[in-house]
PDB file of N, CA and C in Angstrom:
ATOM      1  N   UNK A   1     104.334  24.266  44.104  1.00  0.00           N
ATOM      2  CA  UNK A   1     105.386  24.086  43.120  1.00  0.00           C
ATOM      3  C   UNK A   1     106.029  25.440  42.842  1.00  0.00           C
ATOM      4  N   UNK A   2     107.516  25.693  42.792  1.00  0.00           N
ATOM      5  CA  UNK A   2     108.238  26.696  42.783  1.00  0.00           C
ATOM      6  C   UNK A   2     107.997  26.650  41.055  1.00  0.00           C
ATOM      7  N   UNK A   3     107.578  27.526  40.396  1.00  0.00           N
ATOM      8  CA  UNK A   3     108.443  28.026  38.968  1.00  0.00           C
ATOM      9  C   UNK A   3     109.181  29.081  38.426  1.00  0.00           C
ATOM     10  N   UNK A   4     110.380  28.323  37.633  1.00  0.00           N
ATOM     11  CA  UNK A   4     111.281  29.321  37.848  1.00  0.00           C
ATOM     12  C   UNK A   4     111.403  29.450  35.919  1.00  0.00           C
ATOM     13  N   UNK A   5     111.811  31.105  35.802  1.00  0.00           N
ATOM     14  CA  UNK A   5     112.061  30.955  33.866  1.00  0.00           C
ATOM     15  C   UNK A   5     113.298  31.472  33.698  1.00  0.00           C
ATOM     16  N   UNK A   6     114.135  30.907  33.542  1.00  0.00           N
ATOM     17  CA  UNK A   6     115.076  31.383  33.187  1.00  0.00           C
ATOM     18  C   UNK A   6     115.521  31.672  31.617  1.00  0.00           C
ATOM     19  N   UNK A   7     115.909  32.614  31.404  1.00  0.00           N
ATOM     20  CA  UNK A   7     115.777  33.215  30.077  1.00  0.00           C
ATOM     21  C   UNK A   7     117.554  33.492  30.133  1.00  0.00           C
ATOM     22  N   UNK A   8     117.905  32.731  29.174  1.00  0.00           N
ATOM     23  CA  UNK A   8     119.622  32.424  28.820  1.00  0.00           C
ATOM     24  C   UNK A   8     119.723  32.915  27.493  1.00  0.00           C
ATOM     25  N   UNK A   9     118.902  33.977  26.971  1.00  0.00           N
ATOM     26  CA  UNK A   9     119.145  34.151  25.459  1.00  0.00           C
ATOM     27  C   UNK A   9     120.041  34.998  25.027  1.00  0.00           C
ATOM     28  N   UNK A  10     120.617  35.705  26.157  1.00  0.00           N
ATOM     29  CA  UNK A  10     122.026  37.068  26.324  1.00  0.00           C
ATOM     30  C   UNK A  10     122.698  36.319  26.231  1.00  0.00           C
ATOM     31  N   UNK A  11     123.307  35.356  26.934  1.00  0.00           N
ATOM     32  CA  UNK A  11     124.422  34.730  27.210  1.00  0.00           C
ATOM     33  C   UNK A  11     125.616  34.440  26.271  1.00  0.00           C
ATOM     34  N   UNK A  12     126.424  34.925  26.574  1.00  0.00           N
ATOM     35  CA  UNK A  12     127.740  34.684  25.439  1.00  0.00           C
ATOM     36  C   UNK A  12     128.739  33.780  25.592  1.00  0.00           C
ATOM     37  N   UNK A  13     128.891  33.597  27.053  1.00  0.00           N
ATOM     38  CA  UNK A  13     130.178  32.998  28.094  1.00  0.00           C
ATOM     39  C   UNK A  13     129.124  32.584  29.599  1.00  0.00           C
ATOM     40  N   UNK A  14     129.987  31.580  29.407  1.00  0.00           N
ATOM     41  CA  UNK A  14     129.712  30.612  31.042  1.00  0.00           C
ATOM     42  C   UNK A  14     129.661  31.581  31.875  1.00  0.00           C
ATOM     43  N   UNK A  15     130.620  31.869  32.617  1.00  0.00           N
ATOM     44  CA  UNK A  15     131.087  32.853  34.410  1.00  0.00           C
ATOM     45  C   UNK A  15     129.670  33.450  34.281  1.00  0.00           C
ATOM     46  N   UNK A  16     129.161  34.262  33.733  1.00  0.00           N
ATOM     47  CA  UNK A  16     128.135  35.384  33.795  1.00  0.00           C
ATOM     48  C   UNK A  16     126.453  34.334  33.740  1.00  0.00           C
ATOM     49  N   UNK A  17     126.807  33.269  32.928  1.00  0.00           N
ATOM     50  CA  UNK A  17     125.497  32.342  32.830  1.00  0.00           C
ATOM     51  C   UNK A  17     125.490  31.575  33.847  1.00  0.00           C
ATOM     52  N   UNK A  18     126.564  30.790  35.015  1.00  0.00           N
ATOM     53  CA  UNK A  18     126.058  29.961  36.208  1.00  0.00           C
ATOM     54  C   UNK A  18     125.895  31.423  37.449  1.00  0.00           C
ATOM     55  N   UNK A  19     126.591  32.392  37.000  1.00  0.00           N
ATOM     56  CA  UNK A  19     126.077  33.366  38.069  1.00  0.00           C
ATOM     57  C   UNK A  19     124.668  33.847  38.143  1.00  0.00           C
ATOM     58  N   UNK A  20     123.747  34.160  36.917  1.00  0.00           N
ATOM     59  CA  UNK A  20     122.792  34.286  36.776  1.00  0.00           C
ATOM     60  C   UNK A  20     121.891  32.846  37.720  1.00  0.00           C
ATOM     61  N   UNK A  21     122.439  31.679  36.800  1.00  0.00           N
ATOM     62  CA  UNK A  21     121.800  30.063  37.858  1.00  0.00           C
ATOM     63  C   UNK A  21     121.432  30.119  38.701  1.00  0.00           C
ATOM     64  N   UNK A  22     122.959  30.572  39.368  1.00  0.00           N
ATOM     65  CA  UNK A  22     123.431  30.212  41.272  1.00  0.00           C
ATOM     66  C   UNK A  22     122.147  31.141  41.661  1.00  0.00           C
ATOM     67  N   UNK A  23     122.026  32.258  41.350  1.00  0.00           N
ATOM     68  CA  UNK A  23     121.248  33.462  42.080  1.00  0.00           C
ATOM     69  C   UNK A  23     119.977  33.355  41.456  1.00  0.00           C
ATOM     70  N   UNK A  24     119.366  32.768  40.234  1.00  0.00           N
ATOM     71  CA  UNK A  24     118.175  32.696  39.775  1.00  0.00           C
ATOM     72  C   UNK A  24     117.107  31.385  40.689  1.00  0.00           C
ATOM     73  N   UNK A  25     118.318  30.086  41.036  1.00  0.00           N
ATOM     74  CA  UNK A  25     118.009  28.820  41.312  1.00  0.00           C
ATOM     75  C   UNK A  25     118.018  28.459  42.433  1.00  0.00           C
ATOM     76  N   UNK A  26     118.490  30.292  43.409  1.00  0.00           N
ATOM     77  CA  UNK A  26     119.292  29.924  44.485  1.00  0.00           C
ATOM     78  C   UNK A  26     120.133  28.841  44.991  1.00  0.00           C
ATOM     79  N   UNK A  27     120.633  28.785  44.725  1.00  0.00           N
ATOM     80  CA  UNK A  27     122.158  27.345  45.042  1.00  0.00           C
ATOM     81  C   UNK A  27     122.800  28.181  46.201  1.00  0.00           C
ATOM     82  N   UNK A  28     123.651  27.374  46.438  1.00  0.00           N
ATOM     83  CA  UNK A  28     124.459  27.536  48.229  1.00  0.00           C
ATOM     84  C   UNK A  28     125.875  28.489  47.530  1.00  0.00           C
ATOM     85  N   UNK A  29     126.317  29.123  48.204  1.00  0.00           N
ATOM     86  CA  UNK A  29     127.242  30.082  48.159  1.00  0.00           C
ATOM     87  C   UNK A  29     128.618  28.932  47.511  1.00  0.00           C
ATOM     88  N   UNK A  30     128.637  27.790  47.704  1.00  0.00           N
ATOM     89  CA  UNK A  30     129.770  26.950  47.541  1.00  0.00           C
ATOM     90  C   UNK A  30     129.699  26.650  45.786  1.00  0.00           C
ATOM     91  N   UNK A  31     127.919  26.821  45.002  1.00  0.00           N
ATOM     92  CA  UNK A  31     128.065  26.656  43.848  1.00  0.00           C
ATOM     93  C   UNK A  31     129.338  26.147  43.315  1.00  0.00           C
ATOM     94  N   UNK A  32     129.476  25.190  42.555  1.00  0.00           N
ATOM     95  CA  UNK A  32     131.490  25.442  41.914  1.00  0.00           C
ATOM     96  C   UNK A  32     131.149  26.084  40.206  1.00  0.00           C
ATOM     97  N   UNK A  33     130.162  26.553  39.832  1.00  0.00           N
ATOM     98  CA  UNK A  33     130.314  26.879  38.495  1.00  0.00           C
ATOM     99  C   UNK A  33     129.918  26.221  37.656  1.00  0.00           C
ATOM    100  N   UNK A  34     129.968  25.215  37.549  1.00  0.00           N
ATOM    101  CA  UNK A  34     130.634  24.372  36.254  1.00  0.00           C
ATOM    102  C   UNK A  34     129.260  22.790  36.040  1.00  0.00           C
ATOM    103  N   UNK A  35     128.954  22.630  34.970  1.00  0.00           N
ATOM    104  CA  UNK A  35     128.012  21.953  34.836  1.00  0.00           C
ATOM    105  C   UNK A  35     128.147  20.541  35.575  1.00  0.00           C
ATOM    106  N   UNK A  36     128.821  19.796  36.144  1.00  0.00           N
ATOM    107  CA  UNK A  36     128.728  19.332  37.277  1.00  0.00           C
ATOM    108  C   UNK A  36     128.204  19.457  38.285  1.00  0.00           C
ATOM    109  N   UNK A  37     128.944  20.642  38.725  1.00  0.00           N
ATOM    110  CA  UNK A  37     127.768  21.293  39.861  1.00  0.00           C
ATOM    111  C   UNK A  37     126.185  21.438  40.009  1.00  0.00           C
ATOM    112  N   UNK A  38     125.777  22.527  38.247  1.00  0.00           N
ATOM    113  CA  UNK A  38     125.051  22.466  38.457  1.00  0.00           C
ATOM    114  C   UNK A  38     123.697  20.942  38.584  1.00  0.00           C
ATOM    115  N   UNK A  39     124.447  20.138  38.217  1.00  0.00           N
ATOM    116  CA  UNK A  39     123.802  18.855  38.131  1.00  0.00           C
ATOM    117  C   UNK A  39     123.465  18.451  39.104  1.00  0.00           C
ATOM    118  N   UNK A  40     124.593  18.634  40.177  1.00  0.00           N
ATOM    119  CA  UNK A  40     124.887  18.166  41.544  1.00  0.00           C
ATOM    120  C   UNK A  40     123.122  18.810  42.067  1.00  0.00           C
ATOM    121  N   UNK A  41     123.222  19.967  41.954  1.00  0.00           N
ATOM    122  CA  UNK A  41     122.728  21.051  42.574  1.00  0.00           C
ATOM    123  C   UNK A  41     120.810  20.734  42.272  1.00  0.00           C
ATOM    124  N   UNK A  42     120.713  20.660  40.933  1.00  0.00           N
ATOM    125  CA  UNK A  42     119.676  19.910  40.323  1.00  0.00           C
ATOM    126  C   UNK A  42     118.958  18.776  41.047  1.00  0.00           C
ATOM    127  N   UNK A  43     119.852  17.754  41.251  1.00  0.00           N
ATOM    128  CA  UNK A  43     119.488  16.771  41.227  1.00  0.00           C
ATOM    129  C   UNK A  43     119.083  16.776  42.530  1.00  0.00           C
ATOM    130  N   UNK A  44     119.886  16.816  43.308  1.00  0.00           N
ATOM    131  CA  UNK A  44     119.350  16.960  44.959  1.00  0.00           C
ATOM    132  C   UNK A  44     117.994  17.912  45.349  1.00  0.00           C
ATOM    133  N   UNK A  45     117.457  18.601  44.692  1.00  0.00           N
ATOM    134  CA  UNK A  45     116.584  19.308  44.849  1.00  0.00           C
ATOM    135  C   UNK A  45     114.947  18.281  45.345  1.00  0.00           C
ATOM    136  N   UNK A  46     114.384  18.809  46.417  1.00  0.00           N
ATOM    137  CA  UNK A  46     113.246  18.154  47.057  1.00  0.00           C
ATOM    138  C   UNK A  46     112.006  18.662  46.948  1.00  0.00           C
ATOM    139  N   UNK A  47     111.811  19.512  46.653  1.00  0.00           N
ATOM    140  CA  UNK A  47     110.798  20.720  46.826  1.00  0.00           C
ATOM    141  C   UNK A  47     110.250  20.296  44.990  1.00  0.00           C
ATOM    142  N   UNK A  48     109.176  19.691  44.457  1.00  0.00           N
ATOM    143  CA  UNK A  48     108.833  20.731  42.945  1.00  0.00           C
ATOM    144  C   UNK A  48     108.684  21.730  42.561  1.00  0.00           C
ATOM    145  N   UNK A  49     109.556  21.480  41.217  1.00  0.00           N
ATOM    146  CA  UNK A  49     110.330  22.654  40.551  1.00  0.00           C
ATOM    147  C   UNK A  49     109.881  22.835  39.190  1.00  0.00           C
ATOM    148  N   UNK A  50     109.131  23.886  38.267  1.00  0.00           N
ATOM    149  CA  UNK A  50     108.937  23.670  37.024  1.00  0.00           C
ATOM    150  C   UNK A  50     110.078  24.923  36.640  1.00  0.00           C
ATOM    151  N   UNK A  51     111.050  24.149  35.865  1.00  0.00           N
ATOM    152  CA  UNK A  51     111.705  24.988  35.181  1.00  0.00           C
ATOM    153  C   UNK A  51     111.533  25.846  33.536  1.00  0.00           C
ATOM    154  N   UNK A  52     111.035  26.764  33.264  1.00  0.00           N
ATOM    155  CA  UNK A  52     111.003  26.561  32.141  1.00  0.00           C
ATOM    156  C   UNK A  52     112.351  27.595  31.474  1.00  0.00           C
ATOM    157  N   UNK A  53     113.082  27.105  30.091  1.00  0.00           N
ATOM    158  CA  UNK A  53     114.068  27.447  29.745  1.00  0.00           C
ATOM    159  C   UNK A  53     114.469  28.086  28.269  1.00  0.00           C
ATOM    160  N   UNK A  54     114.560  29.234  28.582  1.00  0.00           N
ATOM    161  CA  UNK A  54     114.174  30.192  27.093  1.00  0.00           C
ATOM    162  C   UNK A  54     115.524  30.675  26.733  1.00  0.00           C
ATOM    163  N   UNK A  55     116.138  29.689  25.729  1.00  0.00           N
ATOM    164  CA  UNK A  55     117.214  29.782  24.734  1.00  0.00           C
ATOM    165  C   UNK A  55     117.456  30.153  23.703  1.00  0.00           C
ATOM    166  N   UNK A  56     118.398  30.770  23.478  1.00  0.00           N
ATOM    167  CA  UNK A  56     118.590  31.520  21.440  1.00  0.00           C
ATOM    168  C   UNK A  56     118.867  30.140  20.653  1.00  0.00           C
ATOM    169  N   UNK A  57     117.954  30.671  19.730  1.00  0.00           N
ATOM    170  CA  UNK A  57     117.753  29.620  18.403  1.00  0.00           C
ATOM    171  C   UNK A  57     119.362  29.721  17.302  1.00  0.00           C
ATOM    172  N   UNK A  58     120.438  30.613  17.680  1.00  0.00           N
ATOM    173  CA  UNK A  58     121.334  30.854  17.264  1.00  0.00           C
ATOM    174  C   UNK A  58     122.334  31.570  18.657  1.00  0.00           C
ATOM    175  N   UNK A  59     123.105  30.816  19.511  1.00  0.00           N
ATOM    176  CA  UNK A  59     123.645  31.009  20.552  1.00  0.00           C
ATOM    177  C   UNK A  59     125.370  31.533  19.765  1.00  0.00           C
ATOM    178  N   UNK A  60     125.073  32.613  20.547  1.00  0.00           N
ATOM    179  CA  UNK A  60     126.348  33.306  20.438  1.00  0.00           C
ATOM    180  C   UNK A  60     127.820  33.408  20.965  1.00  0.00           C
ATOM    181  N   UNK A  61     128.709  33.876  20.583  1.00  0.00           N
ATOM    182  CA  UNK A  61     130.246  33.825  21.473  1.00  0.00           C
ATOM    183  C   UNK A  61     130.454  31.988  21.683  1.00  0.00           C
ATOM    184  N   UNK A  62     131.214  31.575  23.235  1.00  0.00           N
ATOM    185  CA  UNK A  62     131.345  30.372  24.065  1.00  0.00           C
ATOM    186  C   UNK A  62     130.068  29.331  23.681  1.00  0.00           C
ATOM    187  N   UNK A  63     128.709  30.259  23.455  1.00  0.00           N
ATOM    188  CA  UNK A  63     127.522  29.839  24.365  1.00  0.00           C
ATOM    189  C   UNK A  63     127.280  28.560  22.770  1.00  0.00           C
ATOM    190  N   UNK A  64     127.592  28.758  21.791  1.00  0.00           N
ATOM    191  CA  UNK A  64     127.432  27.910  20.297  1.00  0.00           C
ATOM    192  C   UNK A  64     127.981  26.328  21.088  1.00  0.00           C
ATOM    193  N   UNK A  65     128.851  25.983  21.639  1.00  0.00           N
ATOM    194  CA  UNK A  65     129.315  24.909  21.986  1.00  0.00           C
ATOM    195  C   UNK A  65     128.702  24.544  23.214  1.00  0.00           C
ATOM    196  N   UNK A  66     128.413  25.462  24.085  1.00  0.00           N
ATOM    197  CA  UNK A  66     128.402  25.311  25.813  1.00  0.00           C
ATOM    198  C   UNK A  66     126.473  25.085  25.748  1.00  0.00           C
ATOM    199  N   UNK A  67     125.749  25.751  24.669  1.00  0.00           N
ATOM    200  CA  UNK A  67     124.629  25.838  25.182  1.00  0.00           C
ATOM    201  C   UNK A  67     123.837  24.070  24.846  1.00  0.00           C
ATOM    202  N   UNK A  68     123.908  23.134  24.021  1.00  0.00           N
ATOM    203  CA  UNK A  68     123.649  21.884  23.931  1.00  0.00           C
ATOM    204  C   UNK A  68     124.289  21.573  25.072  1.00  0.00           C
ATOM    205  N   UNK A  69     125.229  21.647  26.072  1.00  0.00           N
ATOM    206  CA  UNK A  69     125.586  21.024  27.101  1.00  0.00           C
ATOM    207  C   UNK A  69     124.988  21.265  28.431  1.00  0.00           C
ATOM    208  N   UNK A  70     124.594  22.303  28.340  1.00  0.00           N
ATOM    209  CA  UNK A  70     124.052  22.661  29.483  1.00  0.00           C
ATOM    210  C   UNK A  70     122.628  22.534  29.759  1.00  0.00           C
ATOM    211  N   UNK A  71     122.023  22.031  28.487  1.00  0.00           N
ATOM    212  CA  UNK A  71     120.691  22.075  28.083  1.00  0.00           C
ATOM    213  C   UNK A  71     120.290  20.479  28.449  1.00  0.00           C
ATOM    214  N   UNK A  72     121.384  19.729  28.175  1.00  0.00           N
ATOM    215  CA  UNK A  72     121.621  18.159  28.474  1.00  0.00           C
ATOM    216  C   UNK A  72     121.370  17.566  29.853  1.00  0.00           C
ATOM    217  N   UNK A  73     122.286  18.926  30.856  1.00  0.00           N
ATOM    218  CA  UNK A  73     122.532  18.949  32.012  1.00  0.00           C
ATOM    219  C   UNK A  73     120.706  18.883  32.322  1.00  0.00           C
ATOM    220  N   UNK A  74     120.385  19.917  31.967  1.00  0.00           N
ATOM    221  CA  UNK A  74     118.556  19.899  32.680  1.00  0.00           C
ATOM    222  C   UNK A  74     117.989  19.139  32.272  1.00  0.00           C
ATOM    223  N   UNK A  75     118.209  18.294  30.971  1.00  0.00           N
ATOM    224  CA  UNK A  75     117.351  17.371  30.621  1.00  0.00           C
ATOM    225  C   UNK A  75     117.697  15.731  31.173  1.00  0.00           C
ATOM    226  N   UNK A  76     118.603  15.731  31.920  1.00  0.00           N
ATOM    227  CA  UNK A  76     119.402  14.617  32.752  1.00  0.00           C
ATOM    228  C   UNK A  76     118.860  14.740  33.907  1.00  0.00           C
ATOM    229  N   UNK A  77     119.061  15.637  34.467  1.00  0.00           N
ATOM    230  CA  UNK A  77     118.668  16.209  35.940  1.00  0.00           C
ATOM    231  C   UNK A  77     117.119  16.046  36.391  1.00  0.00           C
ATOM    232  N   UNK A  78     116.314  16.040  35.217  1.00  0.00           N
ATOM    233  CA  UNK A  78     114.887  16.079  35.188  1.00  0.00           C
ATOM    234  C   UNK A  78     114.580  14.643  35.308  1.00  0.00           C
ATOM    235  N   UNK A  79     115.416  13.920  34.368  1.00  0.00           N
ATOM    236  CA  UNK A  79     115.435  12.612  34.148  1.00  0.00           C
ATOM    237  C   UNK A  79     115.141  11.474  35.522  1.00  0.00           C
ATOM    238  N   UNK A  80     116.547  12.199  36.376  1.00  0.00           N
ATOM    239  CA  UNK A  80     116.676  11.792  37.187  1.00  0.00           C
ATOM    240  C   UNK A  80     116.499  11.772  38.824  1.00  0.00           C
ATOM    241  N   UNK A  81     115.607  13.446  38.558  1.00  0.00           N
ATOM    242  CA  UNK A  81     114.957  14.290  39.379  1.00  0.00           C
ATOM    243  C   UNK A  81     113.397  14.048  39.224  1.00  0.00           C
ATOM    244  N   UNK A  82     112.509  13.603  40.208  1.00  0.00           N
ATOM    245  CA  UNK A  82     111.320  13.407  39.662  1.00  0.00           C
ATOM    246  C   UNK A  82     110.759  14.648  40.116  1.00  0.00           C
ATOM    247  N   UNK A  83     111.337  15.792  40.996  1.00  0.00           N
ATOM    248  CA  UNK A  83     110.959  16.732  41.966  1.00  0.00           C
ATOM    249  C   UNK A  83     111.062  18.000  40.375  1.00  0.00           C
ATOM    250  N   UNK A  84     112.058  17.615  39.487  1.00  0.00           N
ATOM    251  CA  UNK A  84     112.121  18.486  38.469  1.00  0.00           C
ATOM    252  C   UNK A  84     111.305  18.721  37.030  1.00  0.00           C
ATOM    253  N   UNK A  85     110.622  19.846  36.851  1.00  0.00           N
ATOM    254  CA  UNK A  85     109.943  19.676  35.280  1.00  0.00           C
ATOM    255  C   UNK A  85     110.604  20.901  34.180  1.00  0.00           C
ATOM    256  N   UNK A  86     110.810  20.232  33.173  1.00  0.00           N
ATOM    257  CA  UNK A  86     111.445  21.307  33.007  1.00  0.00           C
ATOM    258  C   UNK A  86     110.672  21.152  31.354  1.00  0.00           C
ATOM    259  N   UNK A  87     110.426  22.855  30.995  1.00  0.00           N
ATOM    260  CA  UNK A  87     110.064  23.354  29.626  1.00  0.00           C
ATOM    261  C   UNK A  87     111.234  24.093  28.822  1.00  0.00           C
ATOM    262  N   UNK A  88     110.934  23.716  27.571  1.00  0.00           N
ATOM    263  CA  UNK A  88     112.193  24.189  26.527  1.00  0.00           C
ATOM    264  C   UNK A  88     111.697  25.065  25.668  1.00  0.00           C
ATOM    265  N   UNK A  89     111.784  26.652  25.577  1.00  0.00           N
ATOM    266  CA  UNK A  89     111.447  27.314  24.518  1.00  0.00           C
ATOM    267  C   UNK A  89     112.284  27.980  24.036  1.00  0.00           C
ATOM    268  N   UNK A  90     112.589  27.654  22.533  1.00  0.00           N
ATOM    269  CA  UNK A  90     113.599  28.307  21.809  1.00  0.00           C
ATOM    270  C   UNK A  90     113.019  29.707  21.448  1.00  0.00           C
ATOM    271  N   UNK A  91     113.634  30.904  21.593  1.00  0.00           N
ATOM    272  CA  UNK A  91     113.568  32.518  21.346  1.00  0.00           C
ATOM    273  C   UNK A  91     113.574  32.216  19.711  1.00  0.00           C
TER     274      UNK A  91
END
């Protein structure tokens, strides 16, 4: 089982947070960004995966609106991913 931690508690703005993803989650150079994708990207995954995901308890800049969405995204993806586990720890 691959585990991966990604720690999103900097994050202010998207561009800089799926770049961190793409290169943390390794995704394919075609990534498109955007929580679609990463769903896309999620979901197809074959290999088990424990994700665990360390978020600010007070998300800053963009990230106040964007971070419940993206958080949705992994908890969908898991849903629907049986290859995916994913842990939630708020900073």
């Amino acid at each position: 089982m691959r585990e991966i931690t990604l720690d999103i508690t900097t994050f202010e703005e998207k561009i800089s947070l799926h770049r961190y993803l793409k290169e943390t989650l390794d995704f394919p150079f075609y990534y498109g960004a955007n929580l679609d994708a990463l769903f896309d990207e999620l979901t197809s995954e074959t290999t088990p995966h424990r994700i665990t995901i360390i978020y600010p308890k007070k998300p800053q800049g963009m990230m106040v609106d964007y971070l419940p969405r993206i958080l949705n995204v992994f908890h969908d993806a898991a849903r629907d991913n049986y290859h995916l586990e994913m842990i939630y720890q708020e900073a």
